[in-house]
C-alpha atoms as a PDB file:
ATOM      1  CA  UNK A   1     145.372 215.587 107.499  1.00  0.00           C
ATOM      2  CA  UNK A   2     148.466 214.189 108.933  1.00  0.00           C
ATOM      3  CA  UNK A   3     149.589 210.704 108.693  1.00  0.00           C
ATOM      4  CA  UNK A   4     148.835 209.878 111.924  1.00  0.00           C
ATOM      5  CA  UNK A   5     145.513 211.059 112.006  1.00  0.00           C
ATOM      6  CA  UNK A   6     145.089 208.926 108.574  1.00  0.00           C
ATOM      7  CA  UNK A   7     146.658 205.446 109.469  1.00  0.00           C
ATOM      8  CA  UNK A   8     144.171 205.504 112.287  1.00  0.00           C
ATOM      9  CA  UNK A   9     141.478 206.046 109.721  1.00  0.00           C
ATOM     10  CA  UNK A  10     143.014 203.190 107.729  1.00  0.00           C
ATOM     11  CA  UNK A  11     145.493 204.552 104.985  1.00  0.00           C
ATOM     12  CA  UNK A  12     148.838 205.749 105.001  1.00  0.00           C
ATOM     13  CA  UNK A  13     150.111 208.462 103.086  1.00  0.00           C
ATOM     14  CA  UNK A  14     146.616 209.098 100.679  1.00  0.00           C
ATOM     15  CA  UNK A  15     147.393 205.036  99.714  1.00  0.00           C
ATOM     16  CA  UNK A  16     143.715 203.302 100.105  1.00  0.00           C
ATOM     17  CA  UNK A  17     144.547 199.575 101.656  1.00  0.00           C
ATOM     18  CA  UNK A  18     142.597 196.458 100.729  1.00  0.00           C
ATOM     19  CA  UNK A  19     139.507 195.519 102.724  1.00  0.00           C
ATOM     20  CA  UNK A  20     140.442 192.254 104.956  1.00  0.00           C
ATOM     21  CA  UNK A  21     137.811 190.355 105.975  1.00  0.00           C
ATOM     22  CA  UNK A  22     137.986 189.729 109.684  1.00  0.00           C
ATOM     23  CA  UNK A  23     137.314 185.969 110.948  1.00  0.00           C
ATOM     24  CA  UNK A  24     133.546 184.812 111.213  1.00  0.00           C
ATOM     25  CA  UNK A  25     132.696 184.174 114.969  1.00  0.00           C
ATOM     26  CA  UNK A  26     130.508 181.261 115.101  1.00  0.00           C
ATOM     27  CA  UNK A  27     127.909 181.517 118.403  1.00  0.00           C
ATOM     28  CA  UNK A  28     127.820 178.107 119.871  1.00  0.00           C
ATOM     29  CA  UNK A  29     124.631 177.852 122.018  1.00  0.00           C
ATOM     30  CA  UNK A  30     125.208 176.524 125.603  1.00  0.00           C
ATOM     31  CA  UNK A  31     124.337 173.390 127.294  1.00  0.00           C
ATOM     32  CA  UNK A  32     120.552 173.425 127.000  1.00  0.00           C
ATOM     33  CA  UNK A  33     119.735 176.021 125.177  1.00  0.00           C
ATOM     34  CA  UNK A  34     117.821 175.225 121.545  1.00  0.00           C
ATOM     35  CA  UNK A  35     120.479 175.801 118.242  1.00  0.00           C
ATOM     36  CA  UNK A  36     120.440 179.460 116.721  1.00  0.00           C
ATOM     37  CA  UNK A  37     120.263 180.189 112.874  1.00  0.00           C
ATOM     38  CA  UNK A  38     122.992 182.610 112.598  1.00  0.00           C
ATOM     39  CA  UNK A  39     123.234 185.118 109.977  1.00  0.00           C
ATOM     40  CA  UNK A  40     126.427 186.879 109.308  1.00  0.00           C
ATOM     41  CA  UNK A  41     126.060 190.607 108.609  1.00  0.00           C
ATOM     42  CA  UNK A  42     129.133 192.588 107.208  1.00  0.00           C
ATOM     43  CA  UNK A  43     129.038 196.064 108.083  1.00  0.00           C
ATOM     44  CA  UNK A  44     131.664 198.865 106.719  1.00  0.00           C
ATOM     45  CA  UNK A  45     132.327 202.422 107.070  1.00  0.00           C
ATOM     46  CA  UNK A  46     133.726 204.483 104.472  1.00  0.00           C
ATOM     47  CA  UNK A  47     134.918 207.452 103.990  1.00  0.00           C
ATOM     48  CA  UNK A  48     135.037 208.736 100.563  1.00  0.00           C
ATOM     49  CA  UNK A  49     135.438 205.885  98.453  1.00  0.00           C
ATOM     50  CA  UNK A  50     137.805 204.015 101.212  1.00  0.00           C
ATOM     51  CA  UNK A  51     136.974 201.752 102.841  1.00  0.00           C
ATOM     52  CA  UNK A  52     138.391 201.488 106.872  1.00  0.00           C
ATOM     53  CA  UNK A  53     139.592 197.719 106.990  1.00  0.00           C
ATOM     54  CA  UNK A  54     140.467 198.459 111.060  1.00  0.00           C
ATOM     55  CA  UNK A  55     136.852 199.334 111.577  1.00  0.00           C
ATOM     56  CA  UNK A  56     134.698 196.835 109.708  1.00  0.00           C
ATOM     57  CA  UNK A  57     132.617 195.614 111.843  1.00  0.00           C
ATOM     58  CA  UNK A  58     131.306 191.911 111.727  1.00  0.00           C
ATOM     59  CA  UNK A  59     128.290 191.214 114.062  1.00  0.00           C
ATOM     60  CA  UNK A  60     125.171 188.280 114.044  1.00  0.00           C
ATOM     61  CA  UNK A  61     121.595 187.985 115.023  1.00  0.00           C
ATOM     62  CA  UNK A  62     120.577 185.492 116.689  1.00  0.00           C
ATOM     63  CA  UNK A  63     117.267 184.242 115.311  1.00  0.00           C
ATOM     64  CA  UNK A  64     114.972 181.543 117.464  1.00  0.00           C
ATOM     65  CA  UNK A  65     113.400 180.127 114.416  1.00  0.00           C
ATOM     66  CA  UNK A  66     111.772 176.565 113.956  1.00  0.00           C
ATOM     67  CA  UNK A  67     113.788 174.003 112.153  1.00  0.00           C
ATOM     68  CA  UNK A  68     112.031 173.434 109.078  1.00  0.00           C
ATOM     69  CA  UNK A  69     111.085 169.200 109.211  1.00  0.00           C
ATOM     70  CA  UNK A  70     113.199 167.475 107.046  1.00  0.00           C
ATOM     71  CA  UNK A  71     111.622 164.643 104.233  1.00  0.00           C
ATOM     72  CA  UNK A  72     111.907 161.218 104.553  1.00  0.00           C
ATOM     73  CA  UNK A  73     111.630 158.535 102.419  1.00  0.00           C
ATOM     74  CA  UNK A  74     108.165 157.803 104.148  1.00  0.00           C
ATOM     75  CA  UNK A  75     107.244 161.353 103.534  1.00  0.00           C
ATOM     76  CA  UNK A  76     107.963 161.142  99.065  1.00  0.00           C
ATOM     77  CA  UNK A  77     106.648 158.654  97.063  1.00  0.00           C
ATOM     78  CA  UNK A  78     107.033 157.466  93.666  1.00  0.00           C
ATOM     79  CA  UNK A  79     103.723 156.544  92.307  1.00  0.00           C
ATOM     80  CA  UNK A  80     103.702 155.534  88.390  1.00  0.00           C
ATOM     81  CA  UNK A  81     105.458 155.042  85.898  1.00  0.00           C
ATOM     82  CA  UNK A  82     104.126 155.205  82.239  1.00  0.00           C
ATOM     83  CA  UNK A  83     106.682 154.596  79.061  1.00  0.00           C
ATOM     84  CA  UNK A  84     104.603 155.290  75.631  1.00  0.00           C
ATOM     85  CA  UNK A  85     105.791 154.904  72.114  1.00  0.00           C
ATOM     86  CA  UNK A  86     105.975 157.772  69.071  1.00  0.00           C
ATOM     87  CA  UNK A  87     102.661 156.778  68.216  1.00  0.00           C
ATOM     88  CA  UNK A  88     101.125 157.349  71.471  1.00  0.00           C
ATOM     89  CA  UNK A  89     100.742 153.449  72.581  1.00  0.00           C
ATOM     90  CA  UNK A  90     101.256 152.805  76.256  1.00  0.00           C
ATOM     91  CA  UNK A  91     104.432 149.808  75.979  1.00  0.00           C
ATOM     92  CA  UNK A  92     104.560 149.645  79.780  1.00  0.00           C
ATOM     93  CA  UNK A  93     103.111 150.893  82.750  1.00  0.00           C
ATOM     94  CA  UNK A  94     103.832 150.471  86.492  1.00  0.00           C
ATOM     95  CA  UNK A  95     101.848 151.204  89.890  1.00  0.00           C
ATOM     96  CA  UNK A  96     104.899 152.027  92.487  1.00  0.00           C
ATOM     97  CA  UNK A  97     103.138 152.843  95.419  1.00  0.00           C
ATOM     98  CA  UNK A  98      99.465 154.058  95.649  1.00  0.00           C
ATOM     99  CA  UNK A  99      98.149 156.244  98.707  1.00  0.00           C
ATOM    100  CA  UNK A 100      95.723 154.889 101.029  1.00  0.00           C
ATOM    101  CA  UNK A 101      92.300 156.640 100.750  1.00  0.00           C
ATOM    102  CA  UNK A 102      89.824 153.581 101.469  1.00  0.00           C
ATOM    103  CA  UNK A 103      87.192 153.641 104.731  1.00  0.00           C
ATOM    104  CA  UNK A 104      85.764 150.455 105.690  1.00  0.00           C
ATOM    105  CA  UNK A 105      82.390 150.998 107.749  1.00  0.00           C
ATOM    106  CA  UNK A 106      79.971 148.530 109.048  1.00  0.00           C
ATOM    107  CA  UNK A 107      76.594 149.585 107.785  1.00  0.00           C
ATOM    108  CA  UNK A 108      72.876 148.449 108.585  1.00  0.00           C
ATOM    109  CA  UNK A 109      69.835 148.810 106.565  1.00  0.00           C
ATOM    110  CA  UNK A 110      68.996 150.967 104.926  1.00  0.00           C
ATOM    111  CA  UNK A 111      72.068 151.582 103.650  1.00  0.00           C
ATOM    112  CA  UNK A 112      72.403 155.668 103.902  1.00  0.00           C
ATOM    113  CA  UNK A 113      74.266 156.029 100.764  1.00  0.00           C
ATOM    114  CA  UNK A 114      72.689 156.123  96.927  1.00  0.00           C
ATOM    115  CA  UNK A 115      74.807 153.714  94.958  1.00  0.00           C
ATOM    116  CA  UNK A 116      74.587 153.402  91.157  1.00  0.00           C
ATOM    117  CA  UNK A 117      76.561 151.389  88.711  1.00  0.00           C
ATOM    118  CA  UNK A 118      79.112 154.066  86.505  1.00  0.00           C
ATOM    119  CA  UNK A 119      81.847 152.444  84.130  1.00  0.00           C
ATOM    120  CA  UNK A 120      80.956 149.082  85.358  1.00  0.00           C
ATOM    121  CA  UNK A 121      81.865 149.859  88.623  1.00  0.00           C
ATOM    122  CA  UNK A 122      79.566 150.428  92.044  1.00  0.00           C
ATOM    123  CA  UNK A 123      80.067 153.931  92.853  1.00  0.00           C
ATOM    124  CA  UNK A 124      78.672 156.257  95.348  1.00  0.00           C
ATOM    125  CA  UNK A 125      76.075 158.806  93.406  1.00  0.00           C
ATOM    126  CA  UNK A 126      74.677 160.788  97.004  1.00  0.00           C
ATOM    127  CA  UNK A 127      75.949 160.954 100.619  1.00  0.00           C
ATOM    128  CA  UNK A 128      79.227 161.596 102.153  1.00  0.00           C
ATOM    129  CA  UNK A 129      80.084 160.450 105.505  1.00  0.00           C
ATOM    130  CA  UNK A 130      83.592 159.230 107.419  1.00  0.00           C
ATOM    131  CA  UNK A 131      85.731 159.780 104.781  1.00  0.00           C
ATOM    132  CA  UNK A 132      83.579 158.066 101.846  1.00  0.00           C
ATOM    133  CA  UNK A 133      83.050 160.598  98.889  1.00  0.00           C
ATOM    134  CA  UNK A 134      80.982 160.635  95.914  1.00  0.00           C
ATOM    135  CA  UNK A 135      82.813 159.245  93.377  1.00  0.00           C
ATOM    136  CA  UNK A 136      84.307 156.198  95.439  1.00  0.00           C
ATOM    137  CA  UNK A 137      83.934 152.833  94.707  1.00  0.00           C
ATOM    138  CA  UNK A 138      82.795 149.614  96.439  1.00  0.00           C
ATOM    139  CA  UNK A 139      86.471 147.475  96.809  1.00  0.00           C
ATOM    140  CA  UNK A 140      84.815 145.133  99.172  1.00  0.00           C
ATOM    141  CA  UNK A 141      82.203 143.684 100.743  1.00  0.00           C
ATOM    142  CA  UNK A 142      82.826 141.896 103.791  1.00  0.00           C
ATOM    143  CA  UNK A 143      86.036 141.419 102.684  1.00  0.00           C
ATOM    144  CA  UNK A 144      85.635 139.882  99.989  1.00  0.00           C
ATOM    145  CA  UNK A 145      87.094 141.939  96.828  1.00  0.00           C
ATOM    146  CA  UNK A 146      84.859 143.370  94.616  1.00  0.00           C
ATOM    147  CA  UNK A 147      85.848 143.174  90.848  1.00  0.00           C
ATOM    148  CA  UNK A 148      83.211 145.660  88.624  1.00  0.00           C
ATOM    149  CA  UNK A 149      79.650 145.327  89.674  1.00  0.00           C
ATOM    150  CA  UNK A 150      80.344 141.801  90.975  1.00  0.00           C
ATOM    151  CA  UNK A 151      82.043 139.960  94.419  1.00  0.00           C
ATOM    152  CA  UNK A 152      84.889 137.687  93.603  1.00  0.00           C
ATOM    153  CA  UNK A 153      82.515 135.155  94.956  1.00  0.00           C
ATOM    154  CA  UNK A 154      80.341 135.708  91.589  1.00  0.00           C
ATOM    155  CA  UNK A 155      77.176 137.620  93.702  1.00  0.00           C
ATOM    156  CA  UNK A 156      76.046 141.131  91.971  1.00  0.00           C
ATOM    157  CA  UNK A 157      76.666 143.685  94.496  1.00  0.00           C
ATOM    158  CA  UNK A 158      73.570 146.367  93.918  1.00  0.00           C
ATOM    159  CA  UNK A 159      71.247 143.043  94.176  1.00  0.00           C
ATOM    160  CA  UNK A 160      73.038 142.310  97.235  1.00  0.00           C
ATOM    161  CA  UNK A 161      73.058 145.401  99.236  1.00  0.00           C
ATOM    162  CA  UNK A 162      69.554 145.680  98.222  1.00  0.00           C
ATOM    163  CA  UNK A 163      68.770 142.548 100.540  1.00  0.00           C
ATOM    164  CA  UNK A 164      67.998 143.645 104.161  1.00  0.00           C
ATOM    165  CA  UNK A 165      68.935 140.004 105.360  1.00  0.00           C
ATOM    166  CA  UNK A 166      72.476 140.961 104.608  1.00  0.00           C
ATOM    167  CA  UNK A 167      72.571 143.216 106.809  1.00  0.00           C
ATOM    168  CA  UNK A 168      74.825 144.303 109.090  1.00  0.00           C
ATOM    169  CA  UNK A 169      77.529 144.521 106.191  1.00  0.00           C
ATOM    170  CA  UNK A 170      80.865 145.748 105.962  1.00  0.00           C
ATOM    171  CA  UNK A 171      81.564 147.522 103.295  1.00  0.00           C
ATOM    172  CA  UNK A 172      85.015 149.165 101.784  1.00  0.00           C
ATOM    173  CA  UNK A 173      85.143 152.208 100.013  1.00  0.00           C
ATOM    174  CA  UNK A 174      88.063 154.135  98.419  1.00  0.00           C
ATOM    175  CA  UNK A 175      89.295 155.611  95.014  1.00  0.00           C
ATOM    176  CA  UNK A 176      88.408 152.983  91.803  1.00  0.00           C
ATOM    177  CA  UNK A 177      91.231 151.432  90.428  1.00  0.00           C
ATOM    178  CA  UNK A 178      92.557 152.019  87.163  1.00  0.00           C
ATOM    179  CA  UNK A 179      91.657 149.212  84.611  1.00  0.00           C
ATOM    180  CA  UNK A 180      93.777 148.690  81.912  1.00  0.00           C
ATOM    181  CA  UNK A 181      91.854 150.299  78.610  1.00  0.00           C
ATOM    182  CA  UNK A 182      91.837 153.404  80.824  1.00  0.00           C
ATOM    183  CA  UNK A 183      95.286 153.269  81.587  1.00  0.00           C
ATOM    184  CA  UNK A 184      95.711 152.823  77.522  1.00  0.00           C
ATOM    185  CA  UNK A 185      93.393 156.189  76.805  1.00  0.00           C
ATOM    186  CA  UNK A 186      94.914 158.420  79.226  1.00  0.00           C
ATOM    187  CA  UNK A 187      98.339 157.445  77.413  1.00  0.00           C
ATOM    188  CA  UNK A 188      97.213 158.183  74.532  1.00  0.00           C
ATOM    189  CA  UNK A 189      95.803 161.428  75.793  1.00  0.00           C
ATOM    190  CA  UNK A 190      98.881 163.054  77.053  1.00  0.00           C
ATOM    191  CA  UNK A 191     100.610 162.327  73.912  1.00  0.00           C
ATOM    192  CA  UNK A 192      97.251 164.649  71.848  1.00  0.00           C
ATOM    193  CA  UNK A 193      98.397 166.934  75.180  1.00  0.00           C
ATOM    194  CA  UNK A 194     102.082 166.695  74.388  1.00  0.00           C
ATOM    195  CA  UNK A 195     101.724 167.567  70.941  1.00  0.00           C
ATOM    196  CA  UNK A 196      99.458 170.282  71.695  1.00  0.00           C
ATOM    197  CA  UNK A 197     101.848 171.945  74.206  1.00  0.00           C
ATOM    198  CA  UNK A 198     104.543 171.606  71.419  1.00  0.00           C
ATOM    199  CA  UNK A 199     102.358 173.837  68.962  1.00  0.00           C
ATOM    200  CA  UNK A 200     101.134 176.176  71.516  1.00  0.00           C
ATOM    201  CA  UNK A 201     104.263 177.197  72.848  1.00  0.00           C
ATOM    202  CA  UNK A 202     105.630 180.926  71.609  1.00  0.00           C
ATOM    203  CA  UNK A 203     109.204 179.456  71.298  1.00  0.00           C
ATOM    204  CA  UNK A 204     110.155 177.440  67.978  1.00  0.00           C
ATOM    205  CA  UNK A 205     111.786 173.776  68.533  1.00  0.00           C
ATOM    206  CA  UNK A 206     109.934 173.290  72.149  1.00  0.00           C
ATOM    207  CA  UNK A 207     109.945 169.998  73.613  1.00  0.00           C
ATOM    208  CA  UNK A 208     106.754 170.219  74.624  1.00  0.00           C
ATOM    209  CA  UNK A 209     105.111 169.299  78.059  1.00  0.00           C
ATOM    210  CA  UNK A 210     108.056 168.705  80.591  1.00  0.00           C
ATOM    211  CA  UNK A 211     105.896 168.556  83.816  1.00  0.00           C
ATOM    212  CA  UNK A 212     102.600 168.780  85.162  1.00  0.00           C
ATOM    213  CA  UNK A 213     102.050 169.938  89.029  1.00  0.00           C
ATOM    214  CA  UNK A 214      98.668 169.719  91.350  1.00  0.00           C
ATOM    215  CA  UNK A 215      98.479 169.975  94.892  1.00  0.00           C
ATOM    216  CA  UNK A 216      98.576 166.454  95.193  1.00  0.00           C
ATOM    217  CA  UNK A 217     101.104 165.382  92.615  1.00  0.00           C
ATOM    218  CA  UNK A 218     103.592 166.458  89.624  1.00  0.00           C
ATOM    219  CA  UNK A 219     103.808 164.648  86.233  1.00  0.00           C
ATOM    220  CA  UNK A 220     107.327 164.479  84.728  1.00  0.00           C
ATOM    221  CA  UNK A 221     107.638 163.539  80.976  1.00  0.00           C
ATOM    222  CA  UNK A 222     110.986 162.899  79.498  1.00  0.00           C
ATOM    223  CA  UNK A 223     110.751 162.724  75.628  1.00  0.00           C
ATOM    224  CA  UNK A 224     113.927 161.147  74.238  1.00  0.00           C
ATOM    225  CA  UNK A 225     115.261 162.053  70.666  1.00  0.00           C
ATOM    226  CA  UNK A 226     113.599 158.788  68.833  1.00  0.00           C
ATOM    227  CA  UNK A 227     109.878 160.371  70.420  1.00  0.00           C
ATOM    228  CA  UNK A 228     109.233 157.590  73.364  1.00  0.00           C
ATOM    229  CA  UNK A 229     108.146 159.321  76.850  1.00  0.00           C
ATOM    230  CA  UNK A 230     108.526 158.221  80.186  1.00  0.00           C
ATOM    231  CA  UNK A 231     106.196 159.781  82.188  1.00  0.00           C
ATOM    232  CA  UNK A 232     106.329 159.491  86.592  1.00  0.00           C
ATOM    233  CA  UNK A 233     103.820 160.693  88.264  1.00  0.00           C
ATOM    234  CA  UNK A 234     105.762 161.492  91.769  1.00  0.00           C
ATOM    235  CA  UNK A 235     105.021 163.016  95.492  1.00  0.00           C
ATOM    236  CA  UNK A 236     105.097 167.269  94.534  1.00  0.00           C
ATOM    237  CA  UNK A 237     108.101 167.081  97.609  1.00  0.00           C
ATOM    238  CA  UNK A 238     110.107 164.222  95.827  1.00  0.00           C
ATOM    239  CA  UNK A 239     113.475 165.505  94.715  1.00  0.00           C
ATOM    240  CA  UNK A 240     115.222 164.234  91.905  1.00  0.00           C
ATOM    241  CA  UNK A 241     112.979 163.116  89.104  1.00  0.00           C
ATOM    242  CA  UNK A 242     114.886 164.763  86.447  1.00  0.00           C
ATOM    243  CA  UNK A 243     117.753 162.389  87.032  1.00  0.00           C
ATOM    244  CA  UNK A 244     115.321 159.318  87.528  1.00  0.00           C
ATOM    245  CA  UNK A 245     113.885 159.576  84.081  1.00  0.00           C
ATOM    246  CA  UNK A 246     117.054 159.237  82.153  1.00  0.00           C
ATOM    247  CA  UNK A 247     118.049 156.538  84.614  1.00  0.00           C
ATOM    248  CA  UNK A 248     114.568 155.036  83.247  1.00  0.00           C
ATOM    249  CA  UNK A 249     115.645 155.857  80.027  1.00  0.00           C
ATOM    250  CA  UNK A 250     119.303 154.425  80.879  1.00  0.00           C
ATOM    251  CA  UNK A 251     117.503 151.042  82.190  1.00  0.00           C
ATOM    252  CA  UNK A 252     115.509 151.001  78.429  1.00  0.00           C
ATOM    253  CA  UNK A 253     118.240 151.011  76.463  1.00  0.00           C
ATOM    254  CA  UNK A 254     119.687 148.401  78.692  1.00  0.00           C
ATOM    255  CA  UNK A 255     117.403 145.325  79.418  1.00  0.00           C
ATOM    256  CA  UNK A 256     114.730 146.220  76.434  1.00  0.00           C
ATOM    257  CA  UNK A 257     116.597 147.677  73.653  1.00  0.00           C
ATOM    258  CA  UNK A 258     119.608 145.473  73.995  1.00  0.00           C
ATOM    259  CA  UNK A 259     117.028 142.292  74.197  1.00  0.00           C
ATOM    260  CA  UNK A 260     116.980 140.326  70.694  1.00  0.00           C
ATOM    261  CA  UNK A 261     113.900 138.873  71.309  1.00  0.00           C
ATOM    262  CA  UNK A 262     112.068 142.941  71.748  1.00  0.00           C
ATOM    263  CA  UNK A 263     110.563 144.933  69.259  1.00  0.00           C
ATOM    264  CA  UNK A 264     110.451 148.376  68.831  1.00  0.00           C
ATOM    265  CA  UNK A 265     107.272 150.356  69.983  1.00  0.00           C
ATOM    266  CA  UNK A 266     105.869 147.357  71.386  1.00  0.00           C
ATOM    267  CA  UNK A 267     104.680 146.487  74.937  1.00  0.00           C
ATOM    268  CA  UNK A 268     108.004 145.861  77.481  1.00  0.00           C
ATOM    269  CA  UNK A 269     107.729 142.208  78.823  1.00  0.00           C
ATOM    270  CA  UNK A 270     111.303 142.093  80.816  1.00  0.00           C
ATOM    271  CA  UNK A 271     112.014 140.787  84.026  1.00  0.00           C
ATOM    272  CA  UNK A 272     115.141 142.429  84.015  1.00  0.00           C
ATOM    273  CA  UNK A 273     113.515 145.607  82.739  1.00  0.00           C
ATOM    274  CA  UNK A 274     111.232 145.425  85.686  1.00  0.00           C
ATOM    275  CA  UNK A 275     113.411 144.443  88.689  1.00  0.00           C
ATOM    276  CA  UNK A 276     116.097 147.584  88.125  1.00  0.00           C
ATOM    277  CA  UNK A 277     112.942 149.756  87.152  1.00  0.00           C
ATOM    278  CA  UNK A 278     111.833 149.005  90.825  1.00  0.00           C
ATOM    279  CA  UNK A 279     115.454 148.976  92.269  1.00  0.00           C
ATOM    280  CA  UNK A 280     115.605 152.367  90.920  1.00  0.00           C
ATOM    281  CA  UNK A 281     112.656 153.967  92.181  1.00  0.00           C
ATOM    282  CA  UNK A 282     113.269 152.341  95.744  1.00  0.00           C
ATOM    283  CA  UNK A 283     116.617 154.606  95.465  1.00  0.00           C
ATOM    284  CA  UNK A 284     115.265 157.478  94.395  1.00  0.00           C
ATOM    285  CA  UNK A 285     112.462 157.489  97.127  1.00  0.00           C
ATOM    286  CA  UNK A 286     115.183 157.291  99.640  1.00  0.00           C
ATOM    287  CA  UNK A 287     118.140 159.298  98.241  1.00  0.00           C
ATOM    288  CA  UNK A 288     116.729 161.428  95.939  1.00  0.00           C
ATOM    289  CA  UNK A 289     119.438 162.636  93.121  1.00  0.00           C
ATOM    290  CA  UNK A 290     121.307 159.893  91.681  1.00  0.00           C
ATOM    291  CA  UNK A 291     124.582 160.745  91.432  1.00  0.00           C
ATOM    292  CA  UNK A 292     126.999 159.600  88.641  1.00  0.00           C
ATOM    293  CA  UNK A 293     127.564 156.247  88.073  1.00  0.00           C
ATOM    294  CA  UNK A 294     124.524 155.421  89.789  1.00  0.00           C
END
């Protein structure tokens, strides 16, 4: 082959020469057309094992595709925050934002639902309609807050839904609340849990249980090296938890560690404690990551 014929093919002489990438052409859509996803695609010739630097090729596709919606803060939540001690003691615990699932319907008598008194709570036991579930609770009744199977105004709420000359009545249902002994048992549950995981798992030294994820939302634990867990239970799209709980941890060792008048493995009474604790979630709902120095 004559040397000609092989610098056109891209080598001199039998000498192979370096593959230079040519310079990306970005499309740029034009005045009213919708953006393009672009995806570069390299494309080379060889002969032999050379590679012909004159004739790579770089070409794009154009792809219509649907920008994928971006999260807001509105969009992730943050929605507890539980701390427990070595011994499985909830020390503090924090409701950061709860989801609205509560119907309020104006009903007449008979009432269409079976009611029946569970945990010391008024709770639906047959009939779904609009949104109300079995398993929901009575919050209020009209409008007045109901606290266990009693109004705040003192009046026992089976006797008086049972009264046709209360009717029409409004009535609120939605998810019970948490009181605070059950708050205090499912702590001490996910430590058994934690523990559990610890044993079960194949590899030695495991930290146990490091998150927990449902289709509604993921449990994070964070287990620091003296055994006390912060646990967040968080929106399954909120980014950034990993960093939040050792900023939790980092606001711990702050304002409740570095108070003289706390004790260890007891219950966190701060102010301070509890104003960055909420400054902190608020920025992580609406940045995500924290970076460092944060």
């Amino acid at each position: 082959m004559s040397d000609e014929k092989g610098k056109s093919l891209g080598r001199e002489s039998g000498k192979p020469r370096a593959f230079t990438a040519l310079p990306e052409h970005v499309a740029t859509p034009r005045p009213g057309q919708p953006e393009r996803n672009t995806i570069p695609i390299i494309q080379r010739s060889k002969i032999g094992n050379n590679c012909l630097s004159h004739n790579a090729l770089r070409c794009h596709i154009e792809l219509h595709l649907p920008k994928c919606p971006e999260l807001t803060g509105a969009d992730m939540a943050i929605f507890s925050v539980y701390v427990v001690n070595k011994a499985g003691g909830l020390i503090y615990q924090l409701d950061h934002y709860a989801p609205r699932s509560e119907t309020e319907k104006t009903f007449s008598f008979p009432l269409d639902l079976v009611l029946k008194l569970h945990d010391e709570r008024v709770v639906v036991a047959f009939g779904q309609r609009d949104s109300i579930r079995v398993g929901h609770a009575v919050l209020s009744i009209n409008g007045i807050d109901v606290n266990g199977k009693y109004t705040a105004d003192g009046k026992e709420v089976l006797e008086y839904l049972g009264n046709p000359t209360n009717y029409p009545v409004s009535i609120r249902f939605g998810r019970p609340r948490l009181s605070s002994n059950e708050k205090l048992m499912l702590a001490s549950m996910f430590h058994s849990l934690f523990a559990i995981g610890s044993q079960l798992s194949p590899e030695l030294g495991s930290s146990g249980i490091e998150m927990l994820e449902t289709d509604t939302f993921k449990l994070h634990c964070f287990q620091t090296l003296t055994g006390i867990k912060f646990v967040v239970l968080a929106d399954p799209r909120q980014a950034g938890i990993e960093s939040l709980l050792r900023k939790i941890y980092e606001i711990y060792s702050d304002f409740a560690l570095k108070n003289p008048f706390y004790s260890l493995e007891m219950p966190i009474r701060c102010e301070l404690f509890d104003q960055n604790l909420k400054l902190a979630l608020e920025v992580a709902e609406k940045a995500g990551p924290f970076g460092p120095g944060s």
